[in-house]
Structures are given as structure tokens and as C-alpha cells.
C-alpha atoms as a PDB file:
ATOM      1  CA  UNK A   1     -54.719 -24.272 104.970  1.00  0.00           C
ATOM      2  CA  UNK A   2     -53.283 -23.083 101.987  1.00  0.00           C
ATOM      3  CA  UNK A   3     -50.667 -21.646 102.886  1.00  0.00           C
ATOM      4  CA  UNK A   4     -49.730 -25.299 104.884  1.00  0.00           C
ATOM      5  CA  UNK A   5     -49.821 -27.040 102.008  1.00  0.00           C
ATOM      6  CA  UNK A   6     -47.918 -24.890  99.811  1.00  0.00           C
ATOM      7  CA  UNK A   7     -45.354 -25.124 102.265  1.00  0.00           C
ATOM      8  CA  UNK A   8     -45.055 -28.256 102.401  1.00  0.00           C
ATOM      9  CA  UNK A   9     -44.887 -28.832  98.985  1.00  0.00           C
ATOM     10  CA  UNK A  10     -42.060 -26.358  98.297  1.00  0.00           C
ATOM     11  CA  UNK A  11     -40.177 -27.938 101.336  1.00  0.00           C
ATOM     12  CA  UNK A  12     -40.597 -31.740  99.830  1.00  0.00           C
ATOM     13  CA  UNK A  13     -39.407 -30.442  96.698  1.00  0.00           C
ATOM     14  CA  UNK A  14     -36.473 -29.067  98.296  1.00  0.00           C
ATOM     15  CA  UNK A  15     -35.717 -32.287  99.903  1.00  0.00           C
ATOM     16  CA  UNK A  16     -35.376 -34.074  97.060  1.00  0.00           C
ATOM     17  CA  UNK A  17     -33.187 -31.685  94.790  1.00  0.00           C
ATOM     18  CA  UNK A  18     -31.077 -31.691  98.015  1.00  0.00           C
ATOM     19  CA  UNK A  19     -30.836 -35.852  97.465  1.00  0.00           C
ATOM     20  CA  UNK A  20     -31.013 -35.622  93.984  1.00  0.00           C
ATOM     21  CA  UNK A  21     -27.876 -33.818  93.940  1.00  0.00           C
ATOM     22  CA  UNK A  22     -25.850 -35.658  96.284  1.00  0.00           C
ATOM     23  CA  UNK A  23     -26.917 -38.968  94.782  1.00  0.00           C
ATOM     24  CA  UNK A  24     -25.292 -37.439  91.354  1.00  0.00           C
ATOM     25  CA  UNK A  25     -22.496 -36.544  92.889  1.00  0.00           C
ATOM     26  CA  UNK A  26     -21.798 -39.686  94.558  1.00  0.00           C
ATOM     27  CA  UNK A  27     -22.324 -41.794  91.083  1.00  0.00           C
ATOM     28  CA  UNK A  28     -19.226 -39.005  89.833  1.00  0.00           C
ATOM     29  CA  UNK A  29     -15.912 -40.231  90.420  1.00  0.00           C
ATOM     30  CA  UNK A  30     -13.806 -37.166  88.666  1.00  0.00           C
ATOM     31  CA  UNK A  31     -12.826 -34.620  90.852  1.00  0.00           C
ATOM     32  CA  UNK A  32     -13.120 -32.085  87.893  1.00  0.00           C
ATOM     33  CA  UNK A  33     -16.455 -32.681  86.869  1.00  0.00           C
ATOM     34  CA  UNK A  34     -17.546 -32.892  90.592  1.00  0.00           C
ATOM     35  CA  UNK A  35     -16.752 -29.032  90.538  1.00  0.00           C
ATOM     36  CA  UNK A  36     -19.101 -28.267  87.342  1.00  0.00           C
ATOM     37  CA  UNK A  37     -21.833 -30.530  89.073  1.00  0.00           C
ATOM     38  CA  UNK A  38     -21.897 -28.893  92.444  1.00  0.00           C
ATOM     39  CA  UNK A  39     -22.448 -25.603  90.706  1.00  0.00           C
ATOM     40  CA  UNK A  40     -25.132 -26.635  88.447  1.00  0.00           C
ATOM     41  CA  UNK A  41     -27.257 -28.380  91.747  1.00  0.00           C
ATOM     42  CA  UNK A  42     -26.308 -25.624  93.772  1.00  0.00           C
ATOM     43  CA  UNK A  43     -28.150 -22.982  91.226  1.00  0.00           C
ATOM     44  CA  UNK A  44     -30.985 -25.871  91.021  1.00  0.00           C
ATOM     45  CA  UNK A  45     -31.020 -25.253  95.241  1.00  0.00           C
ATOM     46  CA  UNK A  46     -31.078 -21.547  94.736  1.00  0.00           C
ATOM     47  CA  UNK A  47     -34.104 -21.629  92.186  1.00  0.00           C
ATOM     48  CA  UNK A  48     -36.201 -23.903  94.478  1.00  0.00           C
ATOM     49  CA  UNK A  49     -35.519 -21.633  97.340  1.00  0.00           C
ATOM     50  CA  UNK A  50     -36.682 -18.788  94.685  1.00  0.00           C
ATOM     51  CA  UNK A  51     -39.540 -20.454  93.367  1.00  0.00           C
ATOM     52  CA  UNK A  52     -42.456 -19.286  95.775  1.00  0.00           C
ATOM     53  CA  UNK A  53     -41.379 -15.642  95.699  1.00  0.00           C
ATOM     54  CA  UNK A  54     -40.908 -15.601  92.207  1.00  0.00           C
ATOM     55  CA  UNK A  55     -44.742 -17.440  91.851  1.00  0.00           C
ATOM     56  CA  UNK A  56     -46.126 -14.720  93.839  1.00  0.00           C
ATOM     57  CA  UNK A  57     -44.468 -11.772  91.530  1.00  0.00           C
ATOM     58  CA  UNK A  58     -45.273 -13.543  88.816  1.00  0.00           C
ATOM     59  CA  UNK A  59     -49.157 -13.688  89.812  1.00  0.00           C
ATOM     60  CA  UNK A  60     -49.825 -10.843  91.499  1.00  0.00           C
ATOM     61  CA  UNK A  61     -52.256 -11.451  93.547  1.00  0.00           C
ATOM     62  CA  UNK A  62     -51.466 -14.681  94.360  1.00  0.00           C
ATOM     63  CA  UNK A  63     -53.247 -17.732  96.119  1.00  0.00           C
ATOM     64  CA  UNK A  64     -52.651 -16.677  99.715  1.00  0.00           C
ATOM     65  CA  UNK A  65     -54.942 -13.781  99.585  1.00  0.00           C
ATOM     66  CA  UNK A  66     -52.957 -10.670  99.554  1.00  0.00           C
ATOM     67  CA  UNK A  67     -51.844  -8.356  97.156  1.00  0.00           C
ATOM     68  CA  UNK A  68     -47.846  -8.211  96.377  1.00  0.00           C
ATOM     69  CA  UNK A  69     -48.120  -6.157  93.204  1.00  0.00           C
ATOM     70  CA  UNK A  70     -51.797  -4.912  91.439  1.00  0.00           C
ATOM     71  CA  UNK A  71     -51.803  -5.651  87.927  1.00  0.00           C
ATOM     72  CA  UNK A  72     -53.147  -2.395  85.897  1.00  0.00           C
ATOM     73  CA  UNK A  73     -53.632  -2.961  82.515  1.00  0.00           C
ATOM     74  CA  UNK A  74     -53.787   0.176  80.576  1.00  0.00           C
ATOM     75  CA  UNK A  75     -56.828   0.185  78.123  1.00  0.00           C
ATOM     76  CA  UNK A  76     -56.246  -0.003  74.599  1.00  0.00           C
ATOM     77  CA  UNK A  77     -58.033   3.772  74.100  1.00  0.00           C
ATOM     78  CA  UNK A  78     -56.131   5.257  76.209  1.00  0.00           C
ATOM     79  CA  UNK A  79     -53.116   4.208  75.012  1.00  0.00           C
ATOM     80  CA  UNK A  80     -54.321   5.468  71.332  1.00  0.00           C
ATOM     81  CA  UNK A  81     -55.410   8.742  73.069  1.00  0.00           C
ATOM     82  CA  UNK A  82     -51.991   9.549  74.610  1.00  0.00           C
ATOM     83  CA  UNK A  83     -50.626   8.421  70.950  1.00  0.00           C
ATOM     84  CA  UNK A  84     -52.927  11.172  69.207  1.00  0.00           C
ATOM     85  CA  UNK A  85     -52.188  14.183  72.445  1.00  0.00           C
ATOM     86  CA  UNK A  86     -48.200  12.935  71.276  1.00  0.00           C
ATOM     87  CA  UNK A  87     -48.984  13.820  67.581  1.00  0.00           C
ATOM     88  CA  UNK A  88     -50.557  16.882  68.148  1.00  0.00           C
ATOM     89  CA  UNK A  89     -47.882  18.088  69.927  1.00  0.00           C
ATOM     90  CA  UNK A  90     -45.272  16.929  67.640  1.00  0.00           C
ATOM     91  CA  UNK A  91     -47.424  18.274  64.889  1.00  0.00           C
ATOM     92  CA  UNK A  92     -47.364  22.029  66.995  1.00  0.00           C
ATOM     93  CA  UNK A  93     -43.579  21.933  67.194  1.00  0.00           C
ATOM     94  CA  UNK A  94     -43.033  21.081  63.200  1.00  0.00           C
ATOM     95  CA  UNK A  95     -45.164  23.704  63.037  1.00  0.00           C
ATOM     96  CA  UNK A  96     -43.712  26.551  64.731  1.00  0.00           C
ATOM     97  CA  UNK A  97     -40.058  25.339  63.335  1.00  0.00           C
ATOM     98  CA  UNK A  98     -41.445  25.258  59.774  1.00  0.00           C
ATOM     99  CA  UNK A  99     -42.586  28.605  60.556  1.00  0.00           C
ATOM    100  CA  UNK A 100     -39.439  29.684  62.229  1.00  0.00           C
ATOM    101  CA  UNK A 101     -36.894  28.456  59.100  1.00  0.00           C
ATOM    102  CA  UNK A 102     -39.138  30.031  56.653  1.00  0.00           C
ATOM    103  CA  UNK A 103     -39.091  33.267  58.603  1.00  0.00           C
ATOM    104  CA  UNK A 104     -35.211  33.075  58.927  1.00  0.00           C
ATOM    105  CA  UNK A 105     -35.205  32.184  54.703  1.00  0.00           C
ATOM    106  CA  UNK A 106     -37.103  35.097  53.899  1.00  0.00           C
ATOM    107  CA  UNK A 107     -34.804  37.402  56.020  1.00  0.00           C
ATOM    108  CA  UNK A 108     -31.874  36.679  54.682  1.00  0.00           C
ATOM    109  CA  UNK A 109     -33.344  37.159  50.831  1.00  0.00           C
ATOM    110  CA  UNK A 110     -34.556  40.004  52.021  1.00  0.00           C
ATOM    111  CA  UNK A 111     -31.018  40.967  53.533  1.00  0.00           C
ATOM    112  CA  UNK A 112     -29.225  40.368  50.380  1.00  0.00           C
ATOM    113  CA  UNK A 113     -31.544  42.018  47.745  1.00  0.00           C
ATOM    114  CA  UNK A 114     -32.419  45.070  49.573  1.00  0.00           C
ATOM    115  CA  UNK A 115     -30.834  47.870  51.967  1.00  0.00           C
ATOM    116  CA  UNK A 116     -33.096  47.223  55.186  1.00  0.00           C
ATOM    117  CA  UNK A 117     -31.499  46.678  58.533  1.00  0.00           C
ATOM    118  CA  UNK A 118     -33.165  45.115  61.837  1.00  0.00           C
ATOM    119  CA  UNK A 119     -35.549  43.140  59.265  1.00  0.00           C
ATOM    120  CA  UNK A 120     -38.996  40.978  61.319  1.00  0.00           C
ATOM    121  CA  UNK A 121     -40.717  38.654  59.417  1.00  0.00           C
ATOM    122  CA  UNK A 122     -44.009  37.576  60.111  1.00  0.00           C
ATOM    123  CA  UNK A 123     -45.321  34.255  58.274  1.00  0.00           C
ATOM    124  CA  UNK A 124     -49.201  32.651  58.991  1.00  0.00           C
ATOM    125  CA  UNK A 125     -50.184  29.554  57.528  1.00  0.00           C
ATOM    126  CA  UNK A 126     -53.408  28.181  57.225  1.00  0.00           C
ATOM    127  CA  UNK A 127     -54.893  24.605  59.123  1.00  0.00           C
ATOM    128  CA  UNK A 128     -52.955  22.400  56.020  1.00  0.00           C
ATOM    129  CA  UNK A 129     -49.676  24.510  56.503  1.00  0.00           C
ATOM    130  CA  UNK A 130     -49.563  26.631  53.469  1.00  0.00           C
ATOM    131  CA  UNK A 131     -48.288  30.015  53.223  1.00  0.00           C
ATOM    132  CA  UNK A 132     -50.864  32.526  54.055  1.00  0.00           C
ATOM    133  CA  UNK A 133     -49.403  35.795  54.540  1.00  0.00           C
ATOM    134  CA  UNK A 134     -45.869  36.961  54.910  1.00  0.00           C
ATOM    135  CA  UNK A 135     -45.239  40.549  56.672  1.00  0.00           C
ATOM    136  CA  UNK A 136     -41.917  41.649  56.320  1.00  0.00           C
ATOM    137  CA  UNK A 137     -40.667  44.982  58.251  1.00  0.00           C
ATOM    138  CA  UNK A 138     -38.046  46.616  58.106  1.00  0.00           C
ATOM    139  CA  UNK A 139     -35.333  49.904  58.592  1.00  0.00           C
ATOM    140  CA  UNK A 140     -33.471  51.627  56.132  1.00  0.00           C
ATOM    141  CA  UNK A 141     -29.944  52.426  57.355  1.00  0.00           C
ATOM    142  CA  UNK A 142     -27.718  51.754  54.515  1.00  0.00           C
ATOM    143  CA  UNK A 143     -27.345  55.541  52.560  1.00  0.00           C
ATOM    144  CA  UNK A 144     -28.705  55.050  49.245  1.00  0.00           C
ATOM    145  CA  UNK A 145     -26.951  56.725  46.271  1.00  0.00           C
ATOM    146  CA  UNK A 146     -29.105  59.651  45.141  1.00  0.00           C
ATOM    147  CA  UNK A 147     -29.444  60.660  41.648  1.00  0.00           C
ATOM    148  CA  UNK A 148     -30.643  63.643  40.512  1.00  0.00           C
ATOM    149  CA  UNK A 149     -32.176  63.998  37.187  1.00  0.00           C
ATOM    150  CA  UNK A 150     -33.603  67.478  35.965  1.00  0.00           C
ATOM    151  CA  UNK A 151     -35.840  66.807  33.515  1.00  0.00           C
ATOM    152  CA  UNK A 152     -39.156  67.841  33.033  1.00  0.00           C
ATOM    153  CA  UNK A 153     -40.269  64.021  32.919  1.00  0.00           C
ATOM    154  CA  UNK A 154     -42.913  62.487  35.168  1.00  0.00           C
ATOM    155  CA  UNK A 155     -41.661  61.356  38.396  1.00  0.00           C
ATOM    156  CA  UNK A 156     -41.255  57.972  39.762  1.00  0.00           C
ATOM    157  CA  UNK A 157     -42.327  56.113  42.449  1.00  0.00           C
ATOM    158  CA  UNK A 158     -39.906  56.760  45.582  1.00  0.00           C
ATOM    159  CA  UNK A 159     -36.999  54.275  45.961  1.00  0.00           C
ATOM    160  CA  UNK A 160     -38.287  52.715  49.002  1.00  0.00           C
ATOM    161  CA  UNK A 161     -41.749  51.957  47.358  1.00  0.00           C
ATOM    162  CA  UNK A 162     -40.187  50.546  44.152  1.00  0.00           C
ATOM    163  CA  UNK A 163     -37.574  48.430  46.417  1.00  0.00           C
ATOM    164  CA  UNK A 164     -41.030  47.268  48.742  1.00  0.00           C
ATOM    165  CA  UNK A 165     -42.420  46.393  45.121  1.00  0.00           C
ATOM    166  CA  UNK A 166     -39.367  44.427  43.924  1.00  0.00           C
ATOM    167  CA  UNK A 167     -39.048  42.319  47.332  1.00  0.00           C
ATOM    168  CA  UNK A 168     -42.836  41.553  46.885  1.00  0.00           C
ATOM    169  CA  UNK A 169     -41.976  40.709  43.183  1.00  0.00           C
ATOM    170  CA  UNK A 170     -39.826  38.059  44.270  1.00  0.00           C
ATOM    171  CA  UNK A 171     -41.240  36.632  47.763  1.00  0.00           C
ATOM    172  CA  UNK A 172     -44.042  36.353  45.509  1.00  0.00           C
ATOM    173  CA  UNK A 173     -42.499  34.394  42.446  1.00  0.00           C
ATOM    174  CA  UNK A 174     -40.349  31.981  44.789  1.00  0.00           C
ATOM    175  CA  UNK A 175     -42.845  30.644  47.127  1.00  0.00           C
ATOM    176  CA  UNK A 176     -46.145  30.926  44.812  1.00  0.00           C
ATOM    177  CA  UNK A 177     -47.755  33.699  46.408  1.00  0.00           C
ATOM    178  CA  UNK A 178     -49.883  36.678  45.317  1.00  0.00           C
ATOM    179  CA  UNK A 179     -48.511  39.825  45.726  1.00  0.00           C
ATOM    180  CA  UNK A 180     -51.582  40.928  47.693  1.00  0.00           C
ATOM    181  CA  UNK A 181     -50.185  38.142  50.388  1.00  0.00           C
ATOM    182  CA  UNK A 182     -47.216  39.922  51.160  1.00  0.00           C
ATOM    183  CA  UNK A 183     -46.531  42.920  52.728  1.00  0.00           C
ATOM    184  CA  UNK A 184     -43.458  44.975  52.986  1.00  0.00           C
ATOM    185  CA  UNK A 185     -43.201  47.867  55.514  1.00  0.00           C
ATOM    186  CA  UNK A 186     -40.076  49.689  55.448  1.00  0.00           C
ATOM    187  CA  UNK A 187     -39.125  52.788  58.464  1.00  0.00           C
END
């Protein structure tokens, strides 16, 4: 029964847009606004015809008993939980490209103030993102000038060591760090 009478209401209504507009058209005696006029009815026609579909996609389930579309409404937790899974993963990448710049910074001080080739750098940070420990290895393929001095004096540390010492000297004094934070390893 519903379904008759909603019929039959959407056909009535029809019916009398149908009159409606050729009762305005007849009152119009101008040829040019009789153009403008049909066009405006005719998209009055067109949303009549319209008007029960666009009801029952507007409702979704709508008054005749069946299902045209199911209306799922996403929970307001959910939609904060996929926010925070969203953060932590942005929060991962920053992480890891943080990491990766400050890896690719320390390399190339590393390049200019010292003689290593084929240089790694290894950086950790702890949970708040501050430097932990930075491990730097490296090879030594440059040729180093050798001096000999034949004195009776006390040697020195080895070149290598003292260069390892002077790169943790200053990876130390730019970013903040202990010396004990850093290691060098040079091949």
C-alpha cells in the first residue's frame, strides 16, 4: 500500500507541474521569453521525474522496505585510532630521515677533515630523538706524508689514532656529545 500511494502522489504532482507550465506559458505572449520559460519548466519536469529516486538515495533505506545503499557510520574511535596508527607512522619515517641526513652530515665532515675513504656512519637515538651514539668507520686510502724525526724523544700516538681522536674532538663539540658517545674505527 505504500508503495500505491507514493505513486500516486509523485504522479499528481507531475500532473500539475505539467499544467502549471503550460498555463505560464500560455499567459506569455513574447516569443523570446517563451524560450527561457520552457527551459526553466522543463528542468522543473526533469526534477519531479527525479524526485523519488533521489528520496530513496537520499534515505537509504527508504520507506518501501529495501535497502538501496546501507548507511555505515564510522565511529568516532576509530576514526581517532586510524589518526594515531597515521602518526606513528609518520613519526617512524621522520625518524629514519632524521637519522638518514644526520648520517649523510657527519660523512661528509668526516670526508673533509680526515683522509678516510668508503666512510659508514652509524647514528642511534634514544625514544625522544636525541643523539645517542654515533659509529663512524672507515678506510684509509689517501697516502699520508710521513715524517721522520730521529730524536731520542718519546713517541706519539700513531697518526690514525690521533686523527680518530681529532674527528671525535669535533663530532663531539658540534652536536653536544661526549666523546665516550662516539666511536671512530678506521681499516
Amino acid at each position: 500500500m505504500i508503495i500505491i500511494d507514493f505513486l500516486r502522489e509523485w504522479i499528481r504532482n507531475l500532473v500539475l507541474i505539467i499544467l502549471l507550465a503550460h498555463f505560464i506559458e500560455m499567459l506569455l505572449p513574447s516569443s523570446k521569453m517563451k524560450r527561457y520559460v520552457k527551459v526553466v519548466v522543463g528542468f522543473f519536469v526533469i526534477l519531479m521525474i527525479l524526485t523519488p529516486f533521489l528520496e530513496i538515495v537520499n534515505q537509504g533505506v527508504s520507506q518501501f522496505g529495501f535497502e538501496i545503499i546501507e548507511n555505515k557510520k564510522t565511529s568516532w574511535r576509530k576514526i581517532v585510532d586510524q589518526g594515531e596508527r597515521l602518526r606513528e607512522i609518520k613519526k617512524d619515517k621522520v625518524r629514519g630521515d632524521y637519522k638518514r641526513r644526520l648520517s649523510q652530515h657527519i660523512r661528509a665532515m668526516v670526508k673533509l677533515n680526515s683522509n678516510l675513504d668508503n666512510i659508514k656512519v652509524g647514528v642511534t637515538l634514544d625514544a625522544a630523538n636525541n643523539l645517542e651514539t654515533i659509529s663512524i668507520t672507515g678506510v684509509r686510502d689517501k697516502i699520508v706524508p710521513v715524517q721522520v724525526d730521529l730524536s731520542n724523544q718519546t713517541k706519539k700516538a700513531s697518526t690514525s689514532q690521533m686523527k680518530g681522536e681529532e674527528l671525535k674532538d669535533l663530532i663531539s663539540t658540534l652536536y653536544g656529545l661526549n666523546a665516550n658517545q662516539i666511536r671512530v674505527k678506521m681499516k
